[in-house]
C-alpha atoms as a PDB file:
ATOM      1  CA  UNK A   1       0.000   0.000   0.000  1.00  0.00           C
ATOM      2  CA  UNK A   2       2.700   2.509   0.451  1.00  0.00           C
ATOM      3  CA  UNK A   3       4.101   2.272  -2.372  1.00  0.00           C
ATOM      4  CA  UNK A   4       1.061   3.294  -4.211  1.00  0.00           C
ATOM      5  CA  UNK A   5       1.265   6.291  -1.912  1.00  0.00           C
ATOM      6  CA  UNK A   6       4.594   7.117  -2.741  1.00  0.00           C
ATOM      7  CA  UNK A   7       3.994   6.533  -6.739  1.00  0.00           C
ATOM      8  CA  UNK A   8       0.728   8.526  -6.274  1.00  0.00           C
ATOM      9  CA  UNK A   9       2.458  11.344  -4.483  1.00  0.00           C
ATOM     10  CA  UNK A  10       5.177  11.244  -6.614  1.00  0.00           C
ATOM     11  CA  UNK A  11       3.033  11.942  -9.719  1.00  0.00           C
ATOM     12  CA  UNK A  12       0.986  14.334  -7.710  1.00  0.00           C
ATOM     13  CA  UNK A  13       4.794  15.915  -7.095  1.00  0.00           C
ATOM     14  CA  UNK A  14       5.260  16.448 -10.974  1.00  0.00           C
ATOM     15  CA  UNK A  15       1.805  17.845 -11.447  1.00  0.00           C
ATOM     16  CA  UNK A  16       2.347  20.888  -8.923  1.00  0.00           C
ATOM     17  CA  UNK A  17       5.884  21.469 -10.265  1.00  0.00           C
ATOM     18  CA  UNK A  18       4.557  21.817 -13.933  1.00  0.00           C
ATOM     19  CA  UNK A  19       1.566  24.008 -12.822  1.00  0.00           C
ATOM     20  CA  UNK A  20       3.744  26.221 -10.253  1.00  0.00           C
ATOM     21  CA  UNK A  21       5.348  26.560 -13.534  1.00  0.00           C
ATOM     22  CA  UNK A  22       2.664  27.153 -15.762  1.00  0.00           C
ATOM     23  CA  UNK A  23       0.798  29.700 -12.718  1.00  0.00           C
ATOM     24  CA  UNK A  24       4.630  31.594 -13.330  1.00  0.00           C
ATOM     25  CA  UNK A  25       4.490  31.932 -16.782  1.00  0.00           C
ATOM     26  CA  UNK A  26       1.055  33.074 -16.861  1.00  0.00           C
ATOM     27  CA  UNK A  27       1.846  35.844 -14.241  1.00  0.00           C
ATOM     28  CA  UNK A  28       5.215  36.827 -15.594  1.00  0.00           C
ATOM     29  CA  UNK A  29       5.122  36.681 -19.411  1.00  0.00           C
ATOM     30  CA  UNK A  30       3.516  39.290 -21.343  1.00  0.00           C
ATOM     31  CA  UNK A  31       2.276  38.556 -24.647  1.00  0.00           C
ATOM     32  CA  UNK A  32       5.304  37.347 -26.710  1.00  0.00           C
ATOM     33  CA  UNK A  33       7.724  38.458 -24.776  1.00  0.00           C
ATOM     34  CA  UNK A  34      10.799  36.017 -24.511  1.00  0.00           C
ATOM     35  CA  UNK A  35      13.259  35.375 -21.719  1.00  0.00           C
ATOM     36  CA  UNK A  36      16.556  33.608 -22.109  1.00  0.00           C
ATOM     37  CA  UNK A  37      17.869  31.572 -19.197  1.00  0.00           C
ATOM     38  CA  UNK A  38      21.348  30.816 -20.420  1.00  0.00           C
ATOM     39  CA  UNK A  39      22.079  30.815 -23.644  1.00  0.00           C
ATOM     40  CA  UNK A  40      20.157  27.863 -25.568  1.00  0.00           C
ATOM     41  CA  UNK A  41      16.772  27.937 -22.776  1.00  0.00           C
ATOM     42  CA  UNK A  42      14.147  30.445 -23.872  1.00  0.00           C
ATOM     43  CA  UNK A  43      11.464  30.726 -21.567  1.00  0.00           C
ATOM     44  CA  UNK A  44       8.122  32.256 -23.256  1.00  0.00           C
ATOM     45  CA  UNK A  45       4.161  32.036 -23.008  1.00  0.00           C
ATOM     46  CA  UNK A  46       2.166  29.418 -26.374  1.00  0.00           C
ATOM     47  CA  UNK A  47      -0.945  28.478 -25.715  1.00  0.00           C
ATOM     48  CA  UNK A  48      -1.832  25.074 -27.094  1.00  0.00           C
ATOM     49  CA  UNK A  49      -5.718  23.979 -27.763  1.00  0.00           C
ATOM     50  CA  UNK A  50      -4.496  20.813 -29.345  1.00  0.00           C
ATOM     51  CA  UNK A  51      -2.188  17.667 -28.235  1.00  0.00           C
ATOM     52  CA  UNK A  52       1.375  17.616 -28.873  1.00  0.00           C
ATOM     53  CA  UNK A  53       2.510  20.130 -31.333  1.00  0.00           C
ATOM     54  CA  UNK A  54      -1.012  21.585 -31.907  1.00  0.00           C
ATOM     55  CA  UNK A  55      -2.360  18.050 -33.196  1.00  0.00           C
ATOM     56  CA  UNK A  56      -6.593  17.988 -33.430  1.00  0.00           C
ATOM     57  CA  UNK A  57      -6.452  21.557 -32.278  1.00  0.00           C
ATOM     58  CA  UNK A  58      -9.418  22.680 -34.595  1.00  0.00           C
ATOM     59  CA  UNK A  59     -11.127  19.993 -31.809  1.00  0.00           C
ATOM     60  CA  UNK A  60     -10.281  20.741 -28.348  1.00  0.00           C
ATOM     61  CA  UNK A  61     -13.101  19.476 -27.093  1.00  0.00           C
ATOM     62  CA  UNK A  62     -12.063  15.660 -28.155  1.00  0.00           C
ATOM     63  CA  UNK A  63      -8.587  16.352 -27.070  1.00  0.00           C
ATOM     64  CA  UNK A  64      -9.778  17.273 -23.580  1.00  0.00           C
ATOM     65  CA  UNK A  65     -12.012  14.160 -23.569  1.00  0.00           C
ATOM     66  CA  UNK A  66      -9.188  11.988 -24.946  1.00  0.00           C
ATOM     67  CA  UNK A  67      -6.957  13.610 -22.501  1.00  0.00           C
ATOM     68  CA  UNK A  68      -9.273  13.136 -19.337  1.00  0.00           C
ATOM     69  CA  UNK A  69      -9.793   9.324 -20.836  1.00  0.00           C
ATOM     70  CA  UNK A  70      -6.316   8.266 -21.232  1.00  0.00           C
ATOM     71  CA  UNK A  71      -5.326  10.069 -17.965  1.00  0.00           C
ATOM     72  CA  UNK A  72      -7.567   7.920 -16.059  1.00  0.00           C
ATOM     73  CA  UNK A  73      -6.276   4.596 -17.617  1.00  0.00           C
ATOM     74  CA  UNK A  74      -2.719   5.510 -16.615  1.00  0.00           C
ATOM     75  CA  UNK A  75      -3.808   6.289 -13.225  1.00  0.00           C
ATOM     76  CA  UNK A  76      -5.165   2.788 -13.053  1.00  0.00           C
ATOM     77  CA  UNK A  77      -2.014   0.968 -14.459  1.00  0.00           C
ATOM     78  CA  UNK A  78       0.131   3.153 -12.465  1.00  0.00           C
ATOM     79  CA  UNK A  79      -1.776   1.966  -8.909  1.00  0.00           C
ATOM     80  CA  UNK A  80      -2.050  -1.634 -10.393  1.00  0.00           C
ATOM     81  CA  UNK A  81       1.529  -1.967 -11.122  1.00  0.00           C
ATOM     82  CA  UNK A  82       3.264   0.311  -8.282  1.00  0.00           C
ATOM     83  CA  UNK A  83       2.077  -2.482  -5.853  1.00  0.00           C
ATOM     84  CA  UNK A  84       3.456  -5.287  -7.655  1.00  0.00           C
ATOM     85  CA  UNK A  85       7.451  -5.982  -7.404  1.00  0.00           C
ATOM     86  CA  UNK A  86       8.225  -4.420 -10.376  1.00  0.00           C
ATOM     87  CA  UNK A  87      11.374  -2.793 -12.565  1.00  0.00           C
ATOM     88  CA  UNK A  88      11.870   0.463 -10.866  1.00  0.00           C
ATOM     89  CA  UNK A  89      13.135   2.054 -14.071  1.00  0.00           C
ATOM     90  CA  UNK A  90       8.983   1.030 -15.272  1.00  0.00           C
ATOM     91  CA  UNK A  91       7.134   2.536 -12.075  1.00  0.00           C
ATOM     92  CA  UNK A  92       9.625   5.577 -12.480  1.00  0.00           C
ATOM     93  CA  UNK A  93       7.977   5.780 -16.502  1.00  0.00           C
ATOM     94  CA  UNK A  94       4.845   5.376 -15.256  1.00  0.00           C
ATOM     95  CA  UNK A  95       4.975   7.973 -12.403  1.00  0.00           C
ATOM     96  CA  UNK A  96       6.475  10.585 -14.909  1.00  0.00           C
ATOM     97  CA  UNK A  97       3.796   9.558 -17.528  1.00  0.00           C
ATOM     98  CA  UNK A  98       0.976  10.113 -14.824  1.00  0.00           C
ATOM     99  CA  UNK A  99       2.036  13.102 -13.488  1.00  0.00           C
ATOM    100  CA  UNK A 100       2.624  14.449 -16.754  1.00  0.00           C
ATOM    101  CA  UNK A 101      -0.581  13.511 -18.220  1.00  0.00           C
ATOM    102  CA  UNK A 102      -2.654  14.979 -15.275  1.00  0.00           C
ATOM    103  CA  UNK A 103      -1.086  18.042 -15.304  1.00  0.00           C
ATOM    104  CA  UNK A 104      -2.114  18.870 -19.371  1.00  0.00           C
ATOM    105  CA  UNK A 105      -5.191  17.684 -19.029  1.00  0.00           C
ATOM    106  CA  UNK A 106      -6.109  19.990 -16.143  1.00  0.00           C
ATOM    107  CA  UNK A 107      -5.252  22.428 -17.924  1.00  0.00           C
ATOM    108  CA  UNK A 108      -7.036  21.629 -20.519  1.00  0.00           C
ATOM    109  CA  UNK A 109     -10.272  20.694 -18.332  1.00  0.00           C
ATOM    110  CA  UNK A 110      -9.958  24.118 -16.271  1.00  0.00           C
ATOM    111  CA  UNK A 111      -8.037  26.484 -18.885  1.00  0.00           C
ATOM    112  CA  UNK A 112      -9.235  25.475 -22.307  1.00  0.00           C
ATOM    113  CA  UNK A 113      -5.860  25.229 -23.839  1.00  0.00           C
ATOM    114  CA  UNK A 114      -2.132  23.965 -22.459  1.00  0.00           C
ATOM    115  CA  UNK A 115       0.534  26.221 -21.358  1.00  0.00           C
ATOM    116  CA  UNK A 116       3.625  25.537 -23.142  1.00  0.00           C
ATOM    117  CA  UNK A 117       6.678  27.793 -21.665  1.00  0.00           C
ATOM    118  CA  UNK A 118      10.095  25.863 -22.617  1.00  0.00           C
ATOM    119  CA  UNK A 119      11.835  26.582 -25.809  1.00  0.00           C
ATOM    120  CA  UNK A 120      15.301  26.032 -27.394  1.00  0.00           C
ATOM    121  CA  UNK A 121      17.390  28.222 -29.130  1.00  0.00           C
ATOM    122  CA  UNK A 122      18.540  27.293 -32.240  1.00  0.00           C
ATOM    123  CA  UNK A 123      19.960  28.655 -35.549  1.00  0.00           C
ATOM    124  CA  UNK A 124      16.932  26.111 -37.003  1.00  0.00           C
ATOM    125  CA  UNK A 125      13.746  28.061 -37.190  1.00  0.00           C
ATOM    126  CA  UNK A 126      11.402  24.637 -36.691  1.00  0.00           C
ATOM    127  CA  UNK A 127      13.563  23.632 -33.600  1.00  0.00           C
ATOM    128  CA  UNK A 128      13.375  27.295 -32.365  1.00  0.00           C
ATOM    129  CA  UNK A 129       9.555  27.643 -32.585  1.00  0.00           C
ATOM    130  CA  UNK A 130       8.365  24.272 -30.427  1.00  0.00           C
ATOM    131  CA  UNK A 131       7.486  24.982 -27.235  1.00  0.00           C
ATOM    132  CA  UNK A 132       7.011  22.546 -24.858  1.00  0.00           C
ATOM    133  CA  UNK A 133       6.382  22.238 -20.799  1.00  0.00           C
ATOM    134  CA  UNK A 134       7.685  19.983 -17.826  1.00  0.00           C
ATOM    135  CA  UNK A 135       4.453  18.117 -18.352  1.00  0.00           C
ATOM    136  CA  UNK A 136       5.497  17.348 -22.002  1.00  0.00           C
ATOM    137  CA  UNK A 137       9.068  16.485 -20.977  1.00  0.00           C
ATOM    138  CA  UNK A 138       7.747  14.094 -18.264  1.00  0.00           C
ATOM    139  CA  UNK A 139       5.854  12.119 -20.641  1.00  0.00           C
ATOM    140  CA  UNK A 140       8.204  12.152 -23.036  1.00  0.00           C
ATOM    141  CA  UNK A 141      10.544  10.278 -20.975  1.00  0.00           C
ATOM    142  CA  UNK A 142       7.862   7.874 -19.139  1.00  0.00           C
ATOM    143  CA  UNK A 143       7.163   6.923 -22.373  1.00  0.00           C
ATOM    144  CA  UNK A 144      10.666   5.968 -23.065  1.00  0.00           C
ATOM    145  CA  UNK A 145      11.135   4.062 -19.820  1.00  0.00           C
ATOM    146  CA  UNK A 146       8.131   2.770 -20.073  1.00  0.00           C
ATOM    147  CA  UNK A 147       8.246   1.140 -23.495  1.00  0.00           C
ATOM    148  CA  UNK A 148      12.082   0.412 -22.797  1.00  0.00           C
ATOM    149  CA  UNK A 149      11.134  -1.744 -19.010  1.00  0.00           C
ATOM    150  CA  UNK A 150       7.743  -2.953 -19.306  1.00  0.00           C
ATOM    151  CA  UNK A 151       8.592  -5.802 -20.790  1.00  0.00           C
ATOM    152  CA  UNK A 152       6.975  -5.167 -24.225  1.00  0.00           C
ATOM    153  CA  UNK A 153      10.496  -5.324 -25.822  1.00  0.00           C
ATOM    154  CA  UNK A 154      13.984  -6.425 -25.877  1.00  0.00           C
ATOM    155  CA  UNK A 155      14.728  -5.845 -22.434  1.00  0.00           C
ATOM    156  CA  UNK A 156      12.215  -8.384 -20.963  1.00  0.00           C
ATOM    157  CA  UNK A 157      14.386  -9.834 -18.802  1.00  0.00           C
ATOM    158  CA  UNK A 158      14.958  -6.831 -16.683  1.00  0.00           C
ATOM    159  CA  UNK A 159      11.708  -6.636 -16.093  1.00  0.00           C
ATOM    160  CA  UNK A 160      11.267  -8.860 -13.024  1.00  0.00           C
ATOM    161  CA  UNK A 161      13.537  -9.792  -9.828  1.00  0.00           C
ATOM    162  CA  UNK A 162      15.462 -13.001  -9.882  1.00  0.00           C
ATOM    163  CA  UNK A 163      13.357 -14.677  -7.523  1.00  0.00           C
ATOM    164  CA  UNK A 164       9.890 -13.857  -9.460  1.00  0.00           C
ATOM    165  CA  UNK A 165      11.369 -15.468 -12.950  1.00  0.00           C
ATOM    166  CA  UNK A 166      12.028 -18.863 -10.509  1.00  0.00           C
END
C-alpha cells in the first residue's frame, strides 16, 4: 500500500511542479515576450488547444475528452503496477507519464488550452519555434522508460527480480 502512496504522491509531485510553472508563466510573461535563461533555454508564453505540437487543435473538445480518458487509464495501471514488485526504471515511466498527463489535461479541463513555456534556441527556425512544458518532458521520458522496461520489448528480462522469474 505505500508504495502506491509514494507513486501517487510522486506523480501528484510532478503535477504541482509543472503548474507552479505554468501559474509563473502566466503571471510573468507578457504577450510574446521572450526570456533567455542561459544561452540555448528560452522561456516564453504558447498556448496550445491541441495535443502535442497543436495536433486535433481545430477539436479541443475531443482532445480534452481523450486527454481526461487516457489520464484515467494511466492512473489505473500506475496503482495496479506500483504495488506489484516491479522494474523500478517502469514505475519511475509510469509515475512521470501520470504526473505528466494529469497536469495537461487539467489544464485543458480548467483552462481550455495547455501552457507551453520551454523553448530552445537554435539557428533552425522549426527547432526554435516548439514549445514545450515539464508536463510534455515528463511524458516524453515515461514513455521511453516505459516502453524500454515494461517488458513489451527487448529488455524483458529486466523486467522482473530473480526470484519472481524462478
Amino acid at each position: 500500500m505505500t508504495g502506491r502512496i509514494k507513486s501517487i504522491g510522486a506523480a501528484g509531485l510532478l503535477l504541482l511542479a509543472d503548474q507552479t510553472a505554468k501559474f509563473y508563466t502566466e503571471k510573468k510573461i507578457k504577450g510574446k515576450e521572450e526570456k533567455k535563461l542561459g544561452s540555448k533555454v528560452i522561456i516564453r508564453k504558447v498556448y496550445n488547444e491541441g495535443a502535442c505540437m497543436n495536433l486535433l487543435d481545430k477539436y479541443p473538445g475531443l482532445v480534452r475528452v481523450l486527454s481526461l480518458f487516457l489520464s484515467i487509464i494511466l492512473s489505473l495501471r500506475q496503482i495496479w503496477i506500483s504495488g506489484r514488485e516491479r522494474n523500478f526504471l517502469e514505475k519511475a515511466g509510469l509515475v512521470l507519464l501520470t504526473g505528466g498527463a494529469w497536469s495537461n489535461t487539467l489544464d485543458r479541463c480548467v483552462r481550455g488550452h495547455v501552457v507551453d513555456y520551454v523553448a530552445v534556441e537554435s539557428k533552425h527556425t522549426k527547432i526554435r519555434k516548439i514549445t514545450c512544458n515539464f508536463a510534455d518532458l515528463f511524458i516524453f521520458a515515461g514513455s521511453i522508460l516505459t516502453v524500454l522496461f515494461s517488458g513489451t520489448c527487448i529488455l524483458e528480462p529486466m523486467r522482473y527480480n530473480k526470484t519472481e522469474r524462478e
